[in-house]
Protein backbone atom coordinates (compact mmCIF):
# COMPACT_ATOMS: atom_id res chain seq x y z
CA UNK A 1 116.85 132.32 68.62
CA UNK A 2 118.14 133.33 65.29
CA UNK A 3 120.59 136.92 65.66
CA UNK A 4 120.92 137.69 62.29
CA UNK A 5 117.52 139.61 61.52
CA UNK A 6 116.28 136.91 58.99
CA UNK A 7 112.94 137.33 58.18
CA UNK A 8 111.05 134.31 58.75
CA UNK A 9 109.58 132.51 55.59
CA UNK A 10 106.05 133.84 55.21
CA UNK A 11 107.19 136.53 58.22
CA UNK A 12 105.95 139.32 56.79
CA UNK A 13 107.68 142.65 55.99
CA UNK A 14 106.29 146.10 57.68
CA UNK A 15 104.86 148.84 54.77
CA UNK A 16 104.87 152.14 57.24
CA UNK A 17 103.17 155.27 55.90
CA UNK A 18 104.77 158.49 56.64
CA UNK A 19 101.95 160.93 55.17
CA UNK A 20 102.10 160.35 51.62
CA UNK A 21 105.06 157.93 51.56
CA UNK A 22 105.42 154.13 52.19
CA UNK A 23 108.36 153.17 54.36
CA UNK A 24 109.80 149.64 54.08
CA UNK A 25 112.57 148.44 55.79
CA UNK A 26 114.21 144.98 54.51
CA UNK A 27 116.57 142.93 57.16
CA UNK A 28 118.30 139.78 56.26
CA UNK A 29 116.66 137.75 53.27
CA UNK A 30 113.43 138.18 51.36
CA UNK A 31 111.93 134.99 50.83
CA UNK A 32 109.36 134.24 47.65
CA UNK A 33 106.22 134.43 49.57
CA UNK A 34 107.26 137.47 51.68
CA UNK A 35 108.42 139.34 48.34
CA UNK A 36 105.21 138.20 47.07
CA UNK A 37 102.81 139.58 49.95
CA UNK A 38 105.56 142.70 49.82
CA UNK A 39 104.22 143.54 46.35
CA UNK A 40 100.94 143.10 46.86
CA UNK A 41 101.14 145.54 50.25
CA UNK A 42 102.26 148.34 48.67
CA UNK A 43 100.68 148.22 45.60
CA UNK A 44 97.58 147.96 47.42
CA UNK A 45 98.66 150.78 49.92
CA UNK A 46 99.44 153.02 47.31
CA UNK A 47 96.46 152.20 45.24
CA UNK A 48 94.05 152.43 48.44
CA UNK A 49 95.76 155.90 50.07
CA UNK A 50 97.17 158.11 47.11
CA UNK A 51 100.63 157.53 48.05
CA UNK A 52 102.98 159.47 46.00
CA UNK A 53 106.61 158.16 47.02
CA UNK A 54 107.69 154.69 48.34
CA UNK A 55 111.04 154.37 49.81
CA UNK A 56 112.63 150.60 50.36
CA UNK A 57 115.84 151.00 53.29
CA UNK A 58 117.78 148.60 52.30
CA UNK A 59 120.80 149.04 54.49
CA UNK A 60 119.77 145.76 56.43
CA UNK A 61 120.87 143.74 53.13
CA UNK A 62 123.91 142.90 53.14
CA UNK A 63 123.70 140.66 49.83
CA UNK A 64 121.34 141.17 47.36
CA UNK A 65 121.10 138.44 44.39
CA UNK A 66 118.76 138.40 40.84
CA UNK A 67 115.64 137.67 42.53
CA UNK A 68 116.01 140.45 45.01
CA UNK A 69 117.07 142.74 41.80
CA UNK A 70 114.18 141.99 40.35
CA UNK A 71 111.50 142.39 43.26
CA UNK A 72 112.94 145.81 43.59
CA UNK A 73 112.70 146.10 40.00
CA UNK A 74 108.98 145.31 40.04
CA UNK A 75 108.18 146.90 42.92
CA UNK A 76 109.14 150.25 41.56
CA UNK A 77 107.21 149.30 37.83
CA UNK A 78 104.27 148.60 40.31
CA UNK A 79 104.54 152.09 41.86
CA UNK A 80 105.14 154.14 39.00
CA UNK A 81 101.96 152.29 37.22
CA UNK A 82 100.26 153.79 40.22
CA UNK A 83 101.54 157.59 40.09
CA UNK A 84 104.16 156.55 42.66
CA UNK A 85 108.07 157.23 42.40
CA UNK A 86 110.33 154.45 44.33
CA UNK A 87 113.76 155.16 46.11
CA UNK A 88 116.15 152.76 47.27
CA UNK A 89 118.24 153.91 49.99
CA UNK A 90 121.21 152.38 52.36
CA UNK A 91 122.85 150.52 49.42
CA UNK A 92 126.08 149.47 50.69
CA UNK A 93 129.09 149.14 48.03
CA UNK A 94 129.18 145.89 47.93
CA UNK A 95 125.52 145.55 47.05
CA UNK A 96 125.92 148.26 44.08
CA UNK A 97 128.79 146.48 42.83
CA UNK A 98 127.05 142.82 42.88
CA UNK A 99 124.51 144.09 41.44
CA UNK A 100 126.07 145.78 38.20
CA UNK A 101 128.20 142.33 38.06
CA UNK A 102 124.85 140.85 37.56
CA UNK A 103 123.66 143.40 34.93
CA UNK A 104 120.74 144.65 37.04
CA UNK A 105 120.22 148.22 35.85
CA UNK A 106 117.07 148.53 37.93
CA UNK A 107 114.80 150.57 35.77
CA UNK A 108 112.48 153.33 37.54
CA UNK A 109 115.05 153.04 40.75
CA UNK A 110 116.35 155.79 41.93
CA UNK A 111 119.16 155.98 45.05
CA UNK A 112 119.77 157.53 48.08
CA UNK A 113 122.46 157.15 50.69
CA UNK A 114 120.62 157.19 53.29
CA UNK A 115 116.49 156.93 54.46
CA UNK A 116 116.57 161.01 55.28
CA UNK A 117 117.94 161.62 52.02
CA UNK A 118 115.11 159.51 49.99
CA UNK A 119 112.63 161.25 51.90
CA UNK A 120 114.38 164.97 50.18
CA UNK A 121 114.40 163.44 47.48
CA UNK A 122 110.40 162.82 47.05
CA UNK A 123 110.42 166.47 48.43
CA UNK A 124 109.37 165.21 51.90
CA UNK A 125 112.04 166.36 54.10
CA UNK A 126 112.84 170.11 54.52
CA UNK A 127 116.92 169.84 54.30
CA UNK A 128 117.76 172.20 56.80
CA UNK A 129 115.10 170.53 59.10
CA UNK A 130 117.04 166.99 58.68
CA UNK A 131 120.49 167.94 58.20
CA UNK A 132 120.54 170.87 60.85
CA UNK A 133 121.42 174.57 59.35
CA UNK A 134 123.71 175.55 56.94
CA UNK A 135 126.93 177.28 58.16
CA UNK A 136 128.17 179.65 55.80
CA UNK A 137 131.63 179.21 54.53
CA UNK A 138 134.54 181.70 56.50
């Protein structure tokens, strides 16, 4: 049995909806069929369920090359074609910095730390609700 969370080629990639937002989680590699049928999921979830926000974790990545660049990239031209904004969140450093080496700007991405913050972002999380409350400065 293979430890490293690799998806499987063809093994295909859970699209979760959390009320109007698509939750996908990536782990390991995306191969060209799975990135394929990826598309095609949430494109056809967002189409088929008014979907307003999709948010790809990718904190499972831990190296991200120009074909993943650009399946992101498309992904998020996909959603925002369909009224749909796209956030990327769990980059790790080493990700952002590979992929400005390769000159992916990533067009229509926007970036989030963390899965909880892409959510506030799309408006979906109440801050205090994730974060806990606020404690007021002594």
């Amino acid at each position: 049995m293979n430890d490293d969370f690799s998806h499987a080629a063809g093994a295909p990639v859970p699209v979760l909806r959390l009320g109007d937002v698509l939750l996908v989680t990536l782990q390991g590699d995306l191969y060209d069929g799975t990135a394929e049928q990826l598309r095609q999921d949430i494109v056809e979830s967002i189409a088929g369920s008014r979907v307003t926000g999709v948010v790809i974790d990718i904190s499972g990545v831990e190296i991200v090359d120009s074909f993943l660049g650009r399946v992101l990239a498309e992904i998020a031209a996909n959603a925002r074609l369909l009224a749909a904004q796209t956030v990327v969140a769990g980059m790790r450093p080493a990700v952002a910095l590979t992929l400005v080496e390769l000159g992916l700007t990533l067009p229509g991405l926007r970036t989030a730390l963390s899965t909880e913050a892409a959510l506030e972002l799309l408006g979906r999380v109440d801050a205090t609700a994730a974060h806990g409350p606020r404690r007021e400065p002594r």
